[in-house]
PDB file of N, CA and C in Angstrom:
ATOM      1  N   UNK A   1       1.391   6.911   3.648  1.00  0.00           N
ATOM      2  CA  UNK A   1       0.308   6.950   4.617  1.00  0.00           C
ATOM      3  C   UNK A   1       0.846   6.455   5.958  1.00  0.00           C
ATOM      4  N   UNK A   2       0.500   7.044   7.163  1.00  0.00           N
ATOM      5  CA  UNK A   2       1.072   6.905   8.629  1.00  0.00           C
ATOM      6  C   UNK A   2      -0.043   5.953   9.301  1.00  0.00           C
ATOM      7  N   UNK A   3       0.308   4.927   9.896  1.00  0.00           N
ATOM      8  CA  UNK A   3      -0.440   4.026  10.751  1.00  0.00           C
ATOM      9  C   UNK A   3      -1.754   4.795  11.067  1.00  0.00           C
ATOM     10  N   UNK A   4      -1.805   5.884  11.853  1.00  0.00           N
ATOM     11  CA  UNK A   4      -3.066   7.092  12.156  1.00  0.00           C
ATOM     12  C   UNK A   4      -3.815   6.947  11.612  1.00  0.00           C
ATOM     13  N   UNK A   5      -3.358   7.779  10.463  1.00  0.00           N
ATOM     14  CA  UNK A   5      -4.299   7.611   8.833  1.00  0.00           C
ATOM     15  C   UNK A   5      -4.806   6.589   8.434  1.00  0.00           C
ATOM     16  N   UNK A   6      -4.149   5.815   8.534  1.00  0.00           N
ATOM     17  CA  UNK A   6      -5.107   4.237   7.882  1.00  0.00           C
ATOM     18  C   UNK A   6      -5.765   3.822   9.031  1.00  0.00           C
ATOM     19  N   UNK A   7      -5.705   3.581  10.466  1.00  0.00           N
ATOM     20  CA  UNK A   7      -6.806   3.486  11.506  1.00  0.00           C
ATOM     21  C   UNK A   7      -8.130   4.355  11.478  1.00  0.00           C
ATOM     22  N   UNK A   8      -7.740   5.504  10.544  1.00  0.00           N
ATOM     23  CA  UNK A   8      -9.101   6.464  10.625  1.00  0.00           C
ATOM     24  C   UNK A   8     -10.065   6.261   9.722  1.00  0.00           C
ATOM     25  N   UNK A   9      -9.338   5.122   8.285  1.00  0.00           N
ATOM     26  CA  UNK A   9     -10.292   5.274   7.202  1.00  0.00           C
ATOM     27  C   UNK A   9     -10.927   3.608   7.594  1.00  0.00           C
ATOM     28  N   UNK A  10     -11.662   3.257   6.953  1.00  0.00           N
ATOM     29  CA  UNK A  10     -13.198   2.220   7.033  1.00  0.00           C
ATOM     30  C   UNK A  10     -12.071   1.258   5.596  1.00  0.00           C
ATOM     31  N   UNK A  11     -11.351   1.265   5.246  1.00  0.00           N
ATOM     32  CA  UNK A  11     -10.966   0.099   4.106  1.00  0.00           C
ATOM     33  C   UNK A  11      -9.370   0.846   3.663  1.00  0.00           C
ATOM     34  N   UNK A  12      -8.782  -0.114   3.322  1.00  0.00           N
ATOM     35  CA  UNK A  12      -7.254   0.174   2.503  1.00  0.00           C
ATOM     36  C   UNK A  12      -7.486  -0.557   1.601  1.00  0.00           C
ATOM     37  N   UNK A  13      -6.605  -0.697   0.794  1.00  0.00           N
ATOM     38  CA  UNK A  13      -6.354  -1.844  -0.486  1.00  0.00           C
ATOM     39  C   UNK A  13      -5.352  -2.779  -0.329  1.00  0.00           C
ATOM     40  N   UNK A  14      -5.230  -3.863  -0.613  1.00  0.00           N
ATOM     41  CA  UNK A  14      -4.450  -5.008  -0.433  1.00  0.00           C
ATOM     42  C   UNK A  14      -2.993  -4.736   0.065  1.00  0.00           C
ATOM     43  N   UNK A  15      -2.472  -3.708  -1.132  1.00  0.00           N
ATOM     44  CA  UNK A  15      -0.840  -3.596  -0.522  1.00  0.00           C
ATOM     45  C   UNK A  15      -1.198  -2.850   0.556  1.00  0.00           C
ATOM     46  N   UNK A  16      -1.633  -1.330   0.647  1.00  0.00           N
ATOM     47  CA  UNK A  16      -1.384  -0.673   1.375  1.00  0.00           C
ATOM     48  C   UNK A  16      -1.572  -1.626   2.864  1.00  0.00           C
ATOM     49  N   UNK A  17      -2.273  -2.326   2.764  1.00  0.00           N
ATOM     50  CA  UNK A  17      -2.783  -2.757   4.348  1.00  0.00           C
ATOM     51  C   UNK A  17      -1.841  -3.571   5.247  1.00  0.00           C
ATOM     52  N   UNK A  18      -1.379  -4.426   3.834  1.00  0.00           N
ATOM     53  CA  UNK A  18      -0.308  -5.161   4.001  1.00  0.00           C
ATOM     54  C   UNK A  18       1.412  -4.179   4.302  1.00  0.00           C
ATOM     55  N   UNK A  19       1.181  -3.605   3.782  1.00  0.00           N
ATOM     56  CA  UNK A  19       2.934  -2.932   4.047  1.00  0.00           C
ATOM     57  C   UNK A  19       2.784  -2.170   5.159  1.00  0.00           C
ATOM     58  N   UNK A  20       1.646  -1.053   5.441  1.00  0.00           N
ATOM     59  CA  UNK A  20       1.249  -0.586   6.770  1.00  0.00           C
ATOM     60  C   UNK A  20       1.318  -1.418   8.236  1.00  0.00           C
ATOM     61  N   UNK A  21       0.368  -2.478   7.897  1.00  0.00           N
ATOM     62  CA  UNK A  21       0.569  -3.472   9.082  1.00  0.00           C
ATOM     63  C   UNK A  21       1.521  -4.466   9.739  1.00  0.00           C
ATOM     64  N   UNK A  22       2.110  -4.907   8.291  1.00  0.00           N
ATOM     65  CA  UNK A  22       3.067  -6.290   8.364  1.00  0.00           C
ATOM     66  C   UNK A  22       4.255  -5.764   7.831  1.00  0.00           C
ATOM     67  N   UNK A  23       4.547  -4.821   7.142  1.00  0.00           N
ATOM     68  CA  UNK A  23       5.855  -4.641   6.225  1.00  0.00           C
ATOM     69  C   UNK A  23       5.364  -5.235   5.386  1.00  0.00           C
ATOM     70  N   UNK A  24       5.070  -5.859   4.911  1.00  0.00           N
ATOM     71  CA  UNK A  24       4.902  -6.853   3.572  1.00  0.00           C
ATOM     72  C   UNK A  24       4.946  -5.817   1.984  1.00  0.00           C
ATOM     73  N   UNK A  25       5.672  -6.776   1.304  1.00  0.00           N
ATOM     74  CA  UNK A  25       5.397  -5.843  -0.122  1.00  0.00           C
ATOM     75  C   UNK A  25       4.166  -6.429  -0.782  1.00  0.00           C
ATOM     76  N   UNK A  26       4.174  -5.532  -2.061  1.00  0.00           N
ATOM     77  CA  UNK A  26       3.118  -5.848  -2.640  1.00  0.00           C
ATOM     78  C   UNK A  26       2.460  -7.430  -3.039  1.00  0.00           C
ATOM     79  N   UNK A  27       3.152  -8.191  -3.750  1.00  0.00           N
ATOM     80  CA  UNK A  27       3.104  -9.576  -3.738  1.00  0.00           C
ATOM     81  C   UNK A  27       2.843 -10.253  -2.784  1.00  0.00           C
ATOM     82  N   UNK A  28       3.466 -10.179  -1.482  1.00  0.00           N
ATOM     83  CA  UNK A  28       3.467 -10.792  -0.187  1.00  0.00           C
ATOM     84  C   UNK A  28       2.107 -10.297   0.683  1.00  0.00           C
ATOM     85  N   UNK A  29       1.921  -9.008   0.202  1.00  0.00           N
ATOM     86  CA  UNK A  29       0.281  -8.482   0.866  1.00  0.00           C
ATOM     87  C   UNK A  29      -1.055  -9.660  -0.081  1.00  0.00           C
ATOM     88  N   UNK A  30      -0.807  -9.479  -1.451  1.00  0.00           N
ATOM     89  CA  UNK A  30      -1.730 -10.306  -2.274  1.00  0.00           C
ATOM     90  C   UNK A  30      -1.781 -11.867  -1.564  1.00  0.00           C
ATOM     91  N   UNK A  31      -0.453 -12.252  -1.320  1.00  0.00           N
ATOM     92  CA  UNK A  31      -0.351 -13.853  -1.231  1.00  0.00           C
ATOM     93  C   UNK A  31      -0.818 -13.889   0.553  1.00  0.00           C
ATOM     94  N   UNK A  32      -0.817 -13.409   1.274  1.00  0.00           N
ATOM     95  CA  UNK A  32      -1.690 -13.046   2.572  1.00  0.00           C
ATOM     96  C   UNK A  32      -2.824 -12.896   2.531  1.00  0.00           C
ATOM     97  N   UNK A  33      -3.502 -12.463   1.418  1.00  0.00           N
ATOM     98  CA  UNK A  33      -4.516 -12.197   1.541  1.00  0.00           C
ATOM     99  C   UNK A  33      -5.241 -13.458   0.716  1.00  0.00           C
ATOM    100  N   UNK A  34      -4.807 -14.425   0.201  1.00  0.00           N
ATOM    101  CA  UNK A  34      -4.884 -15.375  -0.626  1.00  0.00           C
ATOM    102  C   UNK A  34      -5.239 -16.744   0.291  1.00  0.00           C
ATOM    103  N   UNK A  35      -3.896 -16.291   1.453  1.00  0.00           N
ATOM    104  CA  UNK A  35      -4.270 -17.405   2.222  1.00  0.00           C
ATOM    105  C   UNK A  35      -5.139 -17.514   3.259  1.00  0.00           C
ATOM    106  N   UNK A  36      -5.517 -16.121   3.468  1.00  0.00           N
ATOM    107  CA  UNK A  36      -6.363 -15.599   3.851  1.00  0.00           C
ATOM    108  C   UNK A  36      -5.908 -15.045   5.734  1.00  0.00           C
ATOM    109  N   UNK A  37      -4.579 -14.925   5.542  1.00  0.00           N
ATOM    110  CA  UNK A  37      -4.101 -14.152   6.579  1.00  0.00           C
ATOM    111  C   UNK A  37      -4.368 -12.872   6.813  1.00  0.00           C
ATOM    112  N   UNK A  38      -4.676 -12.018   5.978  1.00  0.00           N
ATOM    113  CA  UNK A  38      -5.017 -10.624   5.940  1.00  0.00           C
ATOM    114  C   UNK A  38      -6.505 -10.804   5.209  1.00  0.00           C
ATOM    115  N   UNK A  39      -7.535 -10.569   6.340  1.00  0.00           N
ATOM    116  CA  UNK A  39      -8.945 -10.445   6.236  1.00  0.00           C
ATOM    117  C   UNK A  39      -9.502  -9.212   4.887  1.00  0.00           C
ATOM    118  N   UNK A  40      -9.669 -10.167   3.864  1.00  0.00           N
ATOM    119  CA  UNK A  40     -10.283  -9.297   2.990  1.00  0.00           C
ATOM    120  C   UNK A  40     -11.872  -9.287   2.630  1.00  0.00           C
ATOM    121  N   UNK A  41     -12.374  -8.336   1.804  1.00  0.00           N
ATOM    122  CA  UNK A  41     -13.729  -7.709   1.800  1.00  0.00           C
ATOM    123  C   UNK A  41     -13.797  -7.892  -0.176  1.00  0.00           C
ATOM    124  N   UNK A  42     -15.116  -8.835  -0.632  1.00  0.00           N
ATOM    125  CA  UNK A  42     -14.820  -8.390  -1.897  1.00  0.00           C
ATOM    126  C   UNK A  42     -15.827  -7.877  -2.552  1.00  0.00           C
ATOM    127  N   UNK A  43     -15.925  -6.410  -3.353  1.00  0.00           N
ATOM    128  CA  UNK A  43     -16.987  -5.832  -3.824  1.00  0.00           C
ATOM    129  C   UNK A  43     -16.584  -5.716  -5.311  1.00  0.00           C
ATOM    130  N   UNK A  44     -17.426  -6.800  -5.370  1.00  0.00           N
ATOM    131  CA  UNK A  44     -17.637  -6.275  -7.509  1.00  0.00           C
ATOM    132  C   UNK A  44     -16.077  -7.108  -7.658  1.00  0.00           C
ATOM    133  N   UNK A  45     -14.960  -6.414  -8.611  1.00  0.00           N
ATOM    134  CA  UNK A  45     -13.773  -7.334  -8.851  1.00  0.00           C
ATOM    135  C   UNK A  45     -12.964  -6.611  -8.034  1.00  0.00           C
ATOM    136  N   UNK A  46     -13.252  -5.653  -6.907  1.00  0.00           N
ATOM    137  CA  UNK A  46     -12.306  -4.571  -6.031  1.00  0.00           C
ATOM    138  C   UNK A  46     -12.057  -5.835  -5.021  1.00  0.00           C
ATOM    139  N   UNK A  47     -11.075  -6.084  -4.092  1.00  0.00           N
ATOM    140  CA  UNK A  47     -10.787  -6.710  -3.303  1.00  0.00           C
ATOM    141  C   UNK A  47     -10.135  -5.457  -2.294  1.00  0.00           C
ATOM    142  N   UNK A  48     -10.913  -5.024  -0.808  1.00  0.00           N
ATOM    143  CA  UNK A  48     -10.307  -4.361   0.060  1.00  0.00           C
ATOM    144  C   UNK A  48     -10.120  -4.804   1.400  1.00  0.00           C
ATOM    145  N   UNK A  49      -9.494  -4.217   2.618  1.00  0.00           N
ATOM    146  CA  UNK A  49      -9.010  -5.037   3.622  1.00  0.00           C
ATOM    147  C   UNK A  49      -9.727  -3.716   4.308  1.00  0.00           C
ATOM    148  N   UNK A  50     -10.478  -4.518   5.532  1.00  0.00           N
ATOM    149  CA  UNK A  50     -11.469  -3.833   6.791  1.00  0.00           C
ATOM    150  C   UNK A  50     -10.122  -3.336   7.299  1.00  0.00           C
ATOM    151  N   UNK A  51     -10.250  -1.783   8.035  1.00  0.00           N
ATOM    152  CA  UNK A  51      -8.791  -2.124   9.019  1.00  0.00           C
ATOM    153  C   UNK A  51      -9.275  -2.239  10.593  1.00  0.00           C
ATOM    154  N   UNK A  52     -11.033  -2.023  10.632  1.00  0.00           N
ATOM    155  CA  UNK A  52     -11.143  -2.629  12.203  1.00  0.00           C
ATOM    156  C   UNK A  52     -10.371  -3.832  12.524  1.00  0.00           C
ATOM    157  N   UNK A  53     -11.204  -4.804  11.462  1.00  0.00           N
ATOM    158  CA  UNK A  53     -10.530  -6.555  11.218  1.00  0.00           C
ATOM    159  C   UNK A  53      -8.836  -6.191  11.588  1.00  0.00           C
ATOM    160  N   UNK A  54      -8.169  -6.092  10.965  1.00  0.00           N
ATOM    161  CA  UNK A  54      -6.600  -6.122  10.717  1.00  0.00           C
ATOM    162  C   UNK A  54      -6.239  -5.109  12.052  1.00  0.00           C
ATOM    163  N   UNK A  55      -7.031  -4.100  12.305  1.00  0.00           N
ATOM    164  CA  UNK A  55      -6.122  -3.587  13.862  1.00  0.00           C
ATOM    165  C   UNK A  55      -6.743  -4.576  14.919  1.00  0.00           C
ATOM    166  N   UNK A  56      -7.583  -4.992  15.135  1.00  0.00           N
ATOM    167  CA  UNK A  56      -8.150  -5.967  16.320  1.00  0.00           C
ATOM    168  C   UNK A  56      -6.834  -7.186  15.917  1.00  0.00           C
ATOM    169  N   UNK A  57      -6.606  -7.360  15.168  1.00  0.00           N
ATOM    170  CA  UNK A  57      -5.506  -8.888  14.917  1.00  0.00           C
ATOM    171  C   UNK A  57      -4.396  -8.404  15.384  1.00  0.00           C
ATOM    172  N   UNK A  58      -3.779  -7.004  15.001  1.00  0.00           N
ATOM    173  CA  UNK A  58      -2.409  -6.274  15.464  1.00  0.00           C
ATOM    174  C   UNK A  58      -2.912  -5.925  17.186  1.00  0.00           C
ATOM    175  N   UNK A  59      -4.130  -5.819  17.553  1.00  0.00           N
ATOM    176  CA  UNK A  59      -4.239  -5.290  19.153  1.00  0.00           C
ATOM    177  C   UNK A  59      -4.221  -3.898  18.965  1.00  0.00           C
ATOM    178  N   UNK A  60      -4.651  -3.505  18.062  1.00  0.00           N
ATOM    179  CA  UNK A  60      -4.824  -1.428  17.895  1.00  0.00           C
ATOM    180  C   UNK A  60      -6.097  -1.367  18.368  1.00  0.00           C
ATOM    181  N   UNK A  61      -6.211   0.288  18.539  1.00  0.00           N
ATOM    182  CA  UNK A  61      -7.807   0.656  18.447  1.00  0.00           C
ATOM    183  C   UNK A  61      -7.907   1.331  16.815  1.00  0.00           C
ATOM    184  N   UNK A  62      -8.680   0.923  16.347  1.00  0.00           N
ATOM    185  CA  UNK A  62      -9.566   1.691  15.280  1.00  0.00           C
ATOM    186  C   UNK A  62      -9.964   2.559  15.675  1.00  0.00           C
ATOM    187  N   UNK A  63     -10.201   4.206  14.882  1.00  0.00           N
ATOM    188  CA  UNK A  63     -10.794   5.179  15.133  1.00  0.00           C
ATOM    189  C   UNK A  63     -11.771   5.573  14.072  1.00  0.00           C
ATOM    190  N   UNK A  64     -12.636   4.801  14.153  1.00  0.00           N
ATOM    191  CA  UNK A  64     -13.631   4.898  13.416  1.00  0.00           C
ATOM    192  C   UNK A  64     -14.429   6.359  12.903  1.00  0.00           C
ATOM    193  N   UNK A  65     -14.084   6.970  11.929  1.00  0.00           N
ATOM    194  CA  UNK A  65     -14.799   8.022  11.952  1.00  0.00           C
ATOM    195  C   UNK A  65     -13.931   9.068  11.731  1.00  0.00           C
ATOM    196  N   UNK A  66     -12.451   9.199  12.589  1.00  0.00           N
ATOM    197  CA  UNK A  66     -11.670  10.096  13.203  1.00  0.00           C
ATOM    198  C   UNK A  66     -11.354  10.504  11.893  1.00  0.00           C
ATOM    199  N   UNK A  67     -10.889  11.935  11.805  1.00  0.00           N
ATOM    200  CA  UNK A  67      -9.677  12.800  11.084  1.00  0.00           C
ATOM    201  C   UNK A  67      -8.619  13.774  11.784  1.00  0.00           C
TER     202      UNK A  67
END
């Protein structure tokens, strides 16, 4: 998935958000998100990451909506 693509969708999942944004691998996205460096969302036992939240922290625009 290309930076684009994940600015266009409304949620990623833990790694993806993490390796997209930070490089981070999988483990290192979880333990970010643990410490609560990477702003997560929790529904039911799903744990997902906003990417408005996470591009406003990087200084992106979100394209809310876009394809």
């Amino acid at each position: 998935m290309t930076l684009n693509e994940a600015l266009s969708r409304p949620t990623l999942s833990v790694p993806e958000a993490g390796a997209i944004f930070y490089g981070l691998s999988r483990n290192g996205s979880y333990a970010a998100a643990a410490r609560g460096d990477l702003p997560t969302i929790r529904i039911g036992r799903k744990i997902v990451v906003p990417v408005a939240a996470v591009a406003e922290q990087c200084g992106l625009h979100h394209n809310r909506g876009a394809k």
